[in-house]
Every structure is written in structure tokens, then in C-alpha cells.
PDB file of N, CA and C in Angstrom:
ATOM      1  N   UNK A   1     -24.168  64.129  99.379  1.00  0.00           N
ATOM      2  CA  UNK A   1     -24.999  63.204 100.109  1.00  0.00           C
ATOM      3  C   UNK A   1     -25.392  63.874 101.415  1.00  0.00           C
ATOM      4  N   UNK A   2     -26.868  63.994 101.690  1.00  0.00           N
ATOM      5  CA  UNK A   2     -27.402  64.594 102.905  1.00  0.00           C
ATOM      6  C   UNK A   2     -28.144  63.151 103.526  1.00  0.00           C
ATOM      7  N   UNK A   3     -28.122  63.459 104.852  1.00  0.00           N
ATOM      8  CA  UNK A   3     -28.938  61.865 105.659  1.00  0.00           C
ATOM      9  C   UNK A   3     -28.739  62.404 107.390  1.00  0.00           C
ATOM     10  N   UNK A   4     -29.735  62.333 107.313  1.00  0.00           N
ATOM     11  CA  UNK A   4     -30.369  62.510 109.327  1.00  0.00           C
ATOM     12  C   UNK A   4     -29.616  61.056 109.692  1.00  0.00           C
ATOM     13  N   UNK A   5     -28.987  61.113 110.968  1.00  0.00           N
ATOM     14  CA  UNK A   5     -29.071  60.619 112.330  1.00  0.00           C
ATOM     15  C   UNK A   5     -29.343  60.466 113.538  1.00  0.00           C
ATOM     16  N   UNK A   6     -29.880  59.527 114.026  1.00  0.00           N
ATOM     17  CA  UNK A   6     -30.522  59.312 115.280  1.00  0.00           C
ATOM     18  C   UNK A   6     -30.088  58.209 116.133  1.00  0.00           C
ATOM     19  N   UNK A   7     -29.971  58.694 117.420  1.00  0.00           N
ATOM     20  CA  UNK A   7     -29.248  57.295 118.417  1.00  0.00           C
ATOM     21  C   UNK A   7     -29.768  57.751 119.564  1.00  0.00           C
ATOM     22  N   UNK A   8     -29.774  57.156 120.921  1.00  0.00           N
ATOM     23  CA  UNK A   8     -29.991  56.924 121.722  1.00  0.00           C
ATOM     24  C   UNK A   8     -30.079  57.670 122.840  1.00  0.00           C
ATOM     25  N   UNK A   9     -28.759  58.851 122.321  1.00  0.00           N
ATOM     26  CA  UNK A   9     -28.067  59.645 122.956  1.00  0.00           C
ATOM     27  C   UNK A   9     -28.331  61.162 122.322  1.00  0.00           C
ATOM     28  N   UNK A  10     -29.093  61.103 121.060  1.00  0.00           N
ATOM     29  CA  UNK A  10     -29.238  62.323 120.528  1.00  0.00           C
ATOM     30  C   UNK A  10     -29.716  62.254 118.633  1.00  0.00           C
ATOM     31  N   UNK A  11     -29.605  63.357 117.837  1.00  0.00           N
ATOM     32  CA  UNK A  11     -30.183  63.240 116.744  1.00  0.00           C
ATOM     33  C   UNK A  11     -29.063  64.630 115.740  1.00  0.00           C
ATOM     34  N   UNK A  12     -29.113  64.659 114.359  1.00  0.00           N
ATOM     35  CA  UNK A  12     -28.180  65.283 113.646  1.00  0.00           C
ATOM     36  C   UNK A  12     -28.422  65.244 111.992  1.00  0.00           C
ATOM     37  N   UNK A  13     -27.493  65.415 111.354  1.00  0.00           N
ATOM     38  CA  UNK A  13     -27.834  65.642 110.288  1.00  0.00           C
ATOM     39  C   UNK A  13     -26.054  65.659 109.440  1.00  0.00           C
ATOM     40  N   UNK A  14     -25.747  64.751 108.585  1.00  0.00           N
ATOM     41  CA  UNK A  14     -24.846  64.669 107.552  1.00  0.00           C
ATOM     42  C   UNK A  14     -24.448  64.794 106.624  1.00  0.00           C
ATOM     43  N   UNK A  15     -23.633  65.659 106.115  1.00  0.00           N
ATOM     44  CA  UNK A  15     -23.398  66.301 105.112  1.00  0.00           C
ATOM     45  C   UNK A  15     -22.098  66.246 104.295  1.00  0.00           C
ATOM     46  N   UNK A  16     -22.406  65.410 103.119  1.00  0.00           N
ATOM     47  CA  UNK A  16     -20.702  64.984 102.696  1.00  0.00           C
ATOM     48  C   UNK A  16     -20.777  65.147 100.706  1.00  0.00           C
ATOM     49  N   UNK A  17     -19.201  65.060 100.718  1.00  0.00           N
ATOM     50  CA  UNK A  17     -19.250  65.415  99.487  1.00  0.00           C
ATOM     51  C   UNK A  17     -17.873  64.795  98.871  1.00  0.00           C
ATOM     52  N   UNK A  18     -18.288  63.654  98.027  1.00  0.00           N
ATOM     53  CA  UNK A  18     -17.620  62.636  97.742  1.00  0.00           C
ATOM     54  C   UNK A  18     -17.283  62.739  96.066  1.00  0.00           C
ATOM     55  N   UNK A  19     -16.005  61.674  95.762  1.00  0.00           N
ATOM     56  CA  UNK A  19     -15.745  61.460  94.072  1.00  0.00           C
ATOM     57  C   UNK A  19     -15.176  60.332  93.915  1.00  0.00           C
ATOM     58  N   UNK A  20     -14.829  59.801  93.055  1.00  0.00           N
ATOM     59  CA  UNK A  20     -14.400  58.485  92.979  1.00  0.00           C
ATOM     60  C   UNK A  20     -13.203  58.543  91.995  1.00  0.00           C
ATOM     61  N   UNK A  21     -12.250  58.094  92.816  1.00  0.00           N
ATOM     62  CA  UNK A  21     -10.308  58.555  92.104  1.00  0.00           C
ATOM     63  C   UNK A  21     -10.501  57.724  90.985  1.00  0.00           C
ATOM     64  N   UNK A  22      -9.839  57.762  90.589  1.00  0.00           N
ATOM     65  CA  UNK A  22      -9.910  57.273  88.770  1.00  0.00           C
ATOM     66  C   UNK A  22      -8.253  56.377  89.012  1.00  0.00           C
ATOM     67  N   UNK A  23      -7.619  57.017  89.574  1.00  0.00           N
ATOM     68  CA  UNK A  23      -6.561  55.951  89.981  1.00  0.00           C
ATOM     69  C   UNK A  23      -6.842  54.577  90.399  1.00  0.00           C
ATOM     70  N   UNK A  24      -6.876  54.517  91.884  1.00  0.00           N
ATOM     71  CA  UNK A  24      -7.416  53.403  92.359  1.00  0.00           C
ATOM     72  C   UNK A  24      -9.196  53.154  92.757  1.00  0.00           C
ATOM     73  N   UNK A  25      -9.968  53.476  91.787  1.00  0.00           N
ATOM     74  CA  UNK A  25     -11.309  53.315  91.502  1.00  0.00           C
ATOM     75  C   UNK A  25     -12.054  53.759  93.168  1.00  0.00           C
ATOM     76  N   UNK A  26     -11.590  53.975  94.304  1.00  0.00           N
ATOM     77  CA  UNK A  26     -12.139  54.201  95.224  1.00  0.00           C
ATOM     78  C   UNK A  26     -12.675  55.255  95.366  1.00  0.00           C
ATOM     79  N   UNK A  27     -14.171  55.769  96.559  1.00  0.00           N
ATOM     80  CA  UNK A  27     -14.609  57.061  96.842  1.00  0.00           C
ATOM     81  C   UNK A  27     -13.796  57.554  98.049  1.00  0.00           C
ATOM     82  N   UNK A  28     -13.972  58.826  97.579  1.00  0.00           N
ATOM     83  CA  UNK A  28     -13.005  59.839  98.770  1.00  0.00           C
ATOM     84  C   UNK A  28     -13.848  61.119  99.096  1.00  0.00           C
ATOM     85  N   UNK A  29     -13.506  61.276 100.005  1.00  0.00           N
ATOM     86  CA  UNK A  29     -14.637  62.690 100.440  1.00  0.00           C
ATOM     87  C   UNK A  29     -13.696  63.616 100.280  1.00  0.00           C
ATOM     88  N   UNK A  30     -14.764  64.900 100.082  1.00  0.00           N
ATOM     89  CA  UNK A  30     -13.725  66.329 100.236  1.00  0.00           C
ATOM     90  C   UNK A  30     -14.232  67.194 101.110  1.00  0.00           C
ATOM     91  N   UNK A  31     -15.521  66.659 101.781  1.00  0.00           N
ATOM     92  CA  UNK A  31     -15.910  66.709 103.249  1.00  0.00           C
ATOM     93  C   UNK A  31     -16.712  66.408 103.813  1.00  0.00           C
ATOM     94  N   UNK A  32     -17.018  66.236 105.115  1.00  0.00           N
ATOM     95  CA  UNK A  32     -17.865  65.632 105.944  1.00  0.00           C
ATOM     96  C   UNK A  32     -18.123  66.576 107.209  1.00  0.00           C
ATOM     97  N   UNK A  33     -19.272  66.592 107.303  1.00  0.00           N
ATOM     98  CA  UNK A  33     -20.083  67.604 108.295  1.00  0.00           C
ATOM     99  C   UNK A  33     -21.102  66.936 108.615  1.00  0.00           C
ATOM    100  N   UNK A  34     -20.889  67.192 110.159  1.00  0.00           N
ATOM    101  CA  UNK A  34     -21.952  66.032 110.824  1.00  0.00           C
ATOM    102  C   UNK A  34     -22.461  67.331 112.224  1.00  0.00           C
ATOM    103  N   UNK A  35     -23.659  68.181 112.261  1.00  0.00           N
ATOM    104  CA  UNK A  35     -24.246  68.687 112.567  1.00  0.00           C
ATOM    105  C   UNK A  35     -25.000  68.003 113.681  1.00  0.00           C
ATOM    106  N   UNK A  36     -24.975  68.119 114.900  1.00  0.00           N
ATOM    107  CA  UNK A  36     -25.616  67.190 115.810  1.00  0.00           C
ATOM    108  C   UNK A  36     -27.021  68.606 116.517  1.00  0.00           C
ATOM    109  N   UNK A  37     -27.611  68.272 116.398  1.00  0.00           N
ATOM    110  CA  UNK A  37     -28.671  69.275 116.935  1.00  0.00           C
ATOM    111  C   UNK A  37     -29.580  68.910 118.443  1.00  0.00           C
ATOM    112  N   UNK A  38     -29.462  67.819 118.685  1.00  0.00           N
ATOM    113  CA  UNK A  38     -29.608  67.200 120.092  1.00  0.00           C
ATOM    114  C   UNK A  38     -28.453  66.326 120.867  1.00  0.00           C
ATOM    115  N   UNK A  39     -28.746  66.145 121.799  1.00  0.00           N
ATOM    116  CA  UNK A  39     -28.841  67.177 122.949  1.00  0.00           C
ATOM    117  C   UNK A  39     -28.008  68.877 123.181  1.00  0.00           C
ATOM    118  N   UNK A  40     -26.924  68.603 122.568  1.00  0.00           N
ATOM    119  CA  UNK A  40     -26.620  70.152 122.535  1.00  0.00           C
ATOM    120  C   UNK A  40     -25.870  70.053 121.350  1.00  0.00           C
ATOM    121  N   UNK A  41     -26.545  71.767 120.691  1.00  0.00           N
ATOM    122  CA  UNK A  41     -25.899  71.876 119.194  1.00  0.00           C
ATOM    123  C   UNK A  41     -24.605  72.215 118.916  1.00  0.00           C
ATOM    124  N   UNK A  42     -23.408  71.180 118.168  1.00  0.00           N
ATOM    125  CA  UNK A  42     -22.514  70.785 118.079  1.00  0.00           C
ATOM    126  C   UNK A  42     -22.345  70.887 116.192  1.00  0.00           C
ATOM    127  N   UNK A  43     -21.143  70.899 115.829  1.00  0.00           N
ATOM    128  CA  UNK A  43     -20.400  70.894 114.275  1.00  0.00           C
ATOM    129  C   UNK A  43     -19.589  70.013 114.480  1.00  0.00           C
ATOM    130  N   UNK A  44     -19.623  69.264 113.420  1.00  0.00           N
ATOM    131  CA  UNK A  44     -17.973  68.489 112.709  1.00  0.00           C
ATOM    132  C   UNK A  44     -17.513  68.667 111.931  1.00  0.00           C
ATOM    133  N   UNK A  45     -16.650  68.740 111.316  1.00  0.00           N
ATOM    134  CA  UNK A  45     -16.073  68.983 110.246  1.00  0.00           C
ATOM    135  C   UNK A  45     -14.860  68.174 110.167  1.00  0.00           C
ATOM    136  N   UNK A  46     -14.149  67.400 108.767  1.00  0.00           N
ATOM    137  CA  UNK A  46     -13.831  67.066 108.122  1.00  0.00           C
ATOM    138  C   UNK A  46     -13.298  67.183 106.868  1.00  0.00           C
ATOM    139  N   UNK A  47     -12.513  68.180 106.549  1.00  0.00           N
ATOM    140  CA  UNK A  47     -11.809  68.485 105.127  1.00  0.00           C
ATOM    141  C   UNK A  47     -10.423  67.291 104.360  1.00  0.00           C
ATOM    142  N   UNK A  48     -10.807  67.205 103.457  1.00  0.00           N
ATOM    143  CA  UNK A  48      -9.893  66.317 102.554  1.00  0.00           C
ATOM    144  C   UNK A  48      -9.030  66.957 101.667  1.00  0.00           C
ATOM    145  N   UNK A  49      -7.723  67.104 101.762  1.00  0.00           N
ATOM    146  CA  UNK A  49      -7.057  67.795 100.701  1.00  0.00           C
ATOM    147  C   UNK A  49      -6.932  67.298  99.408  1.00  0.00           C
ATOM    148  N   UNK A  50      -7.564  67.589  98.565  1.00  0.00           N
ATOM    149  CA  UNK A  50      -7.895  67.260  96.964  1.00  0.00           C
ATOM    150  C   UNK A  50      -6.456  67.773  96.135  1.00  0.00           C
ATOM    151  N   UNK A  51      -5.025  67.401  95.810  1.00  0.00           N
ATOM    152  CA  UNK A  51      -4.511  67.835  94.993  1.00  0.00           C
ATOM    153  C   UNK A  51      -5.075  67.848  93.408  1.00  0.00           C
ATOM    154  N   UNK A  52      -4.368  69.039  92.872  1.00  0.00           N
ATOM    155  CA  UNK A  52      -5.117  69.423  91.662  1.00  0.00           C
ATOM    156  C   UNK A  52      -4.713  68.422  90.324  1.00  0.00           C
TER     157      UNK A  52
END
């Protein structure tokens, strides 16, 4: 899943990568990156440990 953000304070871009456990039917990410490109260019990152 890719999707721009924009607020008040600045603008970015999101980047995630999701599955849905088969256990308890919920989505879980295996990461999230949130790229902010205004006002000053910034990274996030977010890793999920996926056992095998």
C-alpha cells in the first residue's frame, strides 16, 4: 500500500506492507515507511518481526 500525506505542517509519502494472520484473522504489517519530504526531508521506519 502506497498513499501521499498532507497536513498543515508539511507533506510525505507512505509506504507499507501488510498480511492478514490466519490465526486471529487480523492485518499486520511487516513495514511501514513514512517518508516526509516537507518541510525537511525525514525517514520512518517501522519493521515487524514475521516468525517463520
Amino acid at each position: 500500500v502506497n498513499f501521499y500525506i498532507r497536513g498543515p505542517h508539511g507533506a510525505g509519502k507512505v509506504f507499507a506492507e501488510m498480511f492478514k494472520d490466519k490465526t486471529d484473522k487480523s492485518w499486520k504489517f511487516t513495514y511501514l515507511i513514512v517518508e516526509i519530504t516537507s518541510p525537511t526531508r525525514t525517514q520512518l521506519m517501522l519493521e515487524s518481526y514475521v516468525p517463520a
